[in-house]
C-alpha atoms as a PDB file:
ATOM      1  CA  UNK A   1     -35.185 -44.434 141.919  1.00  0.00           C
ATOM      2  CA  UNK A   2     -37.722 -43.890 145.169  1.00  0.00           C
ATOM      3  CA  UNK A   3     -39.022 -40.849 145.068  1.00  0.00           C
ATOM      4  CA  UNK A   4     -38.201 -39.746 141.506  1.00  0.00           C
ATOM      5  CA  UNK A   5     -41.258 -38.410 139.545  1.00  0.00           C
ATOM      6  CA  UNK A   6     -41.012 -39.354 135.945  1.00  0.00           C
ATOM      7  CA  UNK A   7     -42.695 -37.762 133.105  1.00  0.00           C
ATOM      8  CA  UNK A   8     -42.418 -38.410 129.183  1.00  0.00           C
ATOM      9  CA  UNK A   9     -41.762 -36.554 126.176  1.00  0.00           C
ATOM     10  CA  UNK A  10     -44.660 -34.491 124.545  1.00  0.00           C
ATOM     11  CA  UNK A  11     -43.836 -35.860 120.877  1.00  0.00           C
ATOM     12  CA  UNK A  12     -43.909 -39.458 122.382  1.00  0.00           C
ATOM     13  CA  UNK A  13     -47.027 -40.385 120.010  1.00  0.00           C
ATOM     14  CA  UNK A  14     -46.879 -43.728 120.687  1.00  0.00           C
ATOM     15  CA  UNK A  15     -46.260 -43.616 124.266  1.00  0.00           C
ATOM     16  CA  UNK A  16     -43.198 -45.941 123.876  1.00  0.00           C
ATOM     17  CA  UNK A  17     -40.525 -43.395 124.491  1.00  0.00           C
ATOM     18  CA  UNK A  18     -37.775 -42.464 127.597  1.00  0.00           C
ATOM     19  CA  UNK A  19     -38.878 -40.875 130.853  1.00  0.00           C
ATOM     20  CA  UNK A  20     -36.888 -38.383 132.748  1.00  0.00           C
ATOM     21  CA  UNK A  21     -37.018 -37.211 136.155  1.00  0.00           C
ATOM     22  CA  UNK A  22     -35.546 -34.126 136.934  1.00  0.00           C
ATOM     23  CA  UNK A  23     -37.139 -33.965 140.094  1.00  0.00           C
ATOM     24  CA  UNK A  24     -34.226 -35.507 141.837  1.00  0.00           C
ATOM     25  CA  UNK A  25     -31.214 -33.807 144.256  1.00  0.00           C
ATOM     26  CA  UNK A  26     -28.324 -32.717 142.082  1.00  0.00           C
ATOM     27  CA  UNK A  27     -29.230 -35.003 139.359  1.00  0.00           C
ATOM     28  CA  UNK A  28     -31.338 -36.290 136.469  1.00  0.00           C
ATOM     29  CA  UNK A  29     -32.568 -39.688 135.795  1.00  0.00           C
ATOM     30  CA  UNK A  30     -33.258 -41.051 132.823  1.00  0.00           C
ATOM     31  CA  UNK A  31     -35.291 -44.724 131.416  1.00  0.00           C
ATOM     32  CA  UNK A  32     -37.118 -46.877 128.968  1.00  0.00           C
ATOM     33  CA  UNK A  33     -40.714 -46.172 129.604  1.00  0.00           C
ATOM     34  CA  UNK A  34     -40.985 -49.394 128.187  1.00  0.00           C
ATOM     35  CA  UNK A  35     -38.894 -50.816 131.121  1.00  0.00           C
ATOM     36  CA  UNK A  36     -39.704 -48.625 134.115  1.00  0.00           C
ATOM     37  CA  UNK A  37     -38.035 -51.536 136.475  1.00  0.00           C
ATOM     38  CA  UNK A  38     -35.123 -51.607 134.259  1.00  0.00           C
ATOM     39  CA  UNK A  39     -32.042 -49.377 134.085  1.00  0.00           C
ATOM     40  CA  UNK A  40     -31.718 -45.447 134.571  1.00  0.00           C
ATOM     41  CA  UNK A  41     -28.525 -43.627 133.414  1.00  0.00           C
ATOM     42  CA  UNK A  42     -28.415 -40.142 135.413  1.00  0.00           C
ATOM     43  CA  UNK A  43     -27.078 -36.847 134.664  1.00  0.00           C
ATOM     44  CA  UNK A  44     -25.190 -34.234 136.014  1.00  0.00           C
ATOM     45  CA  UNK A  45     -27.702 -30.993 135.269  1.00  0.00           C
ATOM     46  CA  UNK A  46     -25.157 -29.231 133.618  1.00  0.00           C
ATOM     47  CA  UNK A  47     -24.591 -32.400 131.581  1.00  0.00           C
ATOM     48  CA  UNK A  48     -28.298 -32.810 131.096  1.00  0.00           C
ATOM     49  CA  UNK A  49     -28.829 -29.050 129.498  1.00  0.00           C
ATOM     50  CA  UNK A  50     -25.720 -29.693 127.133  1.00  0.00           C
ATOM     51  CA  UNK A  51     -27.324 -32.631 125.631  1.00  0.00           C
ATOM     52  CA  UNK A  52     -30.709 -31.114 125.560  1.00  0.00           C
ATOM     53  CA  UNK A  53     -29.441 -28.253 123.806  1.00  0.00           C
ATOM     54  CA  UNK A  54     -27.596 -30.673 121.874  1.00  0.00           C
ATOM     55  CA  UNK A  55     -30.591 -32.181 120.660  1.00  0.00           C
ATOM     56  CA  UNK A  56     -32.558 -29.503 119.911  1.00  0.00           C
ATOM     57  CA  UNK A  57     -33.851 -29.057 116.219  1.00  0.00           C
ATOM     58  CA  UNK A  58     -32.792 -25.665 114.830  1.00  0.00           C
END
């Protein structure tokens, strides 16, 4: 993903978490910061926010 600027979670404590980049033209990225050469699985935005709110603790 050239170009893609990835940032991780807040509440990763142990640094070993995903990365997202939402930086990125009609889409978001997502990876194992563990494996930053490895796979991404992107998003749609819209699909993004769903599971974001998805996610969310009440």
């Amino acid at each position: 993903m050239t170009g893609a600027t990835w940032r991780k979670s807040t509440r990763s404590g142990n640094g070993e978490c995903v990365e997202v980049a939402v930086d990125l033209p009609g889409g978001v990225a997502v990876r194992d910061s563990k494996d930053p050469h490895g796979p991404v699985l992107a998003f749609t935005p819209g699909t993004w926010r769903t599971f974001v709110a998805a996610t969310r603790r009440p």
